[in-house]
Protein backbone atom coordinates (compact mmCIF):
# COMPACT_ATOMS: atom_id res chain seq x y z
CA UNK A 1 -26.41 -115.13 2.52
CA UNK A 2 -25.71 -118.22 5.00
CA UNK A 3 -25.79 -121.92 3.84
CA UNK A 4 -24.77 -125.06 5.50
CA UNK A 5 -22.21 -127.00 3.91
CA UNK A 6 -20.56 -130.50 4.63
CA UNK A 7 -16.96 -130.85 4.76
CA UNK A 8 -16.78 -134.32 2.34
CA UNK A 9 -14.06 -136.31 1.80
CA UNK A 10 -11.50 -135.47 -1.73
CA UNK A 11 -8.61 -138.42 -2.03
CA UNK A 12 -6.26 -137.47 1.30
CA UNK A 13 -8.00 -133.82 1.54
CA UNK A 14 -11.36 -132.67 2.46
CA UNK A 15 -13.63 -130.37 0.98
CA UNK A 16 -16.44 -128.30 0.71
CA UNK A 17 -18.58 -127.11 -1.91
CA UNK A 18 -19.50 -123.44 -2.36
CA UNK A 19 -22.75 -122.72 -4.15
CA UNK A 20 -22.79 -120.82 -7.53
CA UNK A 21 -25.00 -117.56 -6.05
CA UNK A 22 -22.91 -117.62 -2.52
CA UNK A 23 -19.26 -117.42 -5.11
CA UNK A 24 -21.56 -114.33 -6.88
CA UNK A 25 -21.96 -112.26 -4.13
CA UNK A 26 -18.45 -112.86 -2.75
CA UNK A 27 -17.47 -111.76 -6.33
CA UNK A 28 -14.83 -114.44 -6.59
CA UNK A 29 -14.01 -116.04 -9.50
CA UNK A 30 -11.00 -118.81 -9.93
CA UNK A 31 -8.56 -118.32 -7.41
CA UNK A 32 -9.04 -117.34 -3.91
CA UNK A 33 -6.09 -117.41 -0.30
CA UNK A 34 -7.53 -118.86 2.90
CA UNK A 35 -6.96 -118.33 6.22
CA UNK A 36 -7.68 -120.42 9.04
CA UNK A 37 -8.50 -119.03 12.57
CA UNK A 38 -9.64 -120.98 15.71
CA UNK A 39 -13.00 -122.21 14.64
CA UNK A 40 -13.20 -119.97 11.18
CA UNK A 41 -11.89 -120.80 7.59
CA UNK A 42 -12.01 -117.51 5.69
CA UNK A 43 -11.57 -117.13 1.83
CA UNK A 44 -10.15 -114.08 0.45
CA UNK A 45 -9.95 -112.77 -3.72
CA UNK A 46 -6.24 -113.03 -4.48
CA UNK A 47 -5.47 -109.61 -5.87
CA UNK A 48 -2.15 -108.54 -7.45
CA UNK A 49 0.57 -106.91 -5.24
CA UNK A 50 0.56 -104.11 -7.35
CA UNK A 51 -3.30 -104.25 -8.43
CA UNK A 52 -4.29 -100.75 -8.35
CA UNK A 53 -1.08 -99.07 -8.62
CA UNK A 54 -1.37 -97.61 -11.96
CA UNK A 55 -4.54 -96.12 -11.34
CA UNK A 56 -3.56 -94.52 -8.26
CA UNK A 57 0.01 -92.79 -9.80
CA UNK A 58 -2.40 -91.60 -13.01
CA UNK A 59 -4.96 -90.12 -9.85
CA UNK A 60 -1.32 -88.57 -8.03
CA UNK A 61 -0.11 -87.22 -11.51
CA UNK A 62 -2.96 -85.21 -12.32
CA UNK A 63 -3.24 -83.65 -8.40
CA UNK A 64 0.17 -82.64 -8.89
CA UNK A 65 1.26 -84.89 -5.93
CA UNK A 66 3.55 -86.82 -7.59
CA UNK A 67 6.82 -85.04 -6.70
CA UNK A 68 9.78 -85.92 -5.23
CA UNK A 69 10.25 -85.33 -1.54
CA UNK A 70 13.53 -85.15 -1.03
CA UNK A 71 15.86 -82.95 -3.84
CA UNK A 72 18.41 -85.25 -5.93
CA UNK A 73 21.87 -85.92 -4.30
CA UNK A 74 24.34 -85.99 -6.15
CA UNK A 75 27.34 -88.97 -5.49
CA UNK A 76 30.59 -90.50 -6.54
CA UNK A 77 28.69 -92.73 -9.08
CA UNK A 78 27.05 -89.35 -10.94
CA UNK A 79 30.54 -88.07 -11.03
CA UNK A 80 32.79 -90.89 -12.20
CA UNK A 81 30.69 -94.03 -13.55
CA UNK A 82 27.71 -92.11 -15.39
CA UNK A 83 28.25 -91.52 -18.49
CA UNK A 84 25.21 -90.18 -21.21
């Protein structure tokens, strides 16, 4: 979906307004970044850092790919400081 917007004056700023159905199909909701390219504006859904993480270690768990890759070291701080 394409519409034609007007970039209006808000106090110092300017601003545009984004129809209800266009914010639908974009599938965002109260936040969103923006990026601004020679002749483009794009706006983005701000996910979490992390979003997704969870899910994807519960996926890695039950594949069984969730080992370590290297085998534990042991160090000066294991022998001396650690203490159970």
């Amino acid at each position: 979906m394409a519409v034609l917007a007007k970039i209006v004056r808000i106090g110092n700023s300017r601003g545009i307004r984004i129809p209800k159905a266009l914010l639908d199909e974009a599938g965002l909701i109260d936040e969103i970044e923006l990026r601004a390219e020679p002749g483009r504006l794009t706006a983005s859904a701000v996910r979490s850092p992390r979003a997704g993480w969870a899910e994807a270690a519960r996926q890695a768990h039950a594949a069984g790919d969730d080992q370590l890759l290297d085998p534990p070291s042991r160090n000066d701080f294991d022998e001396h400081d650690w203490h159970w």
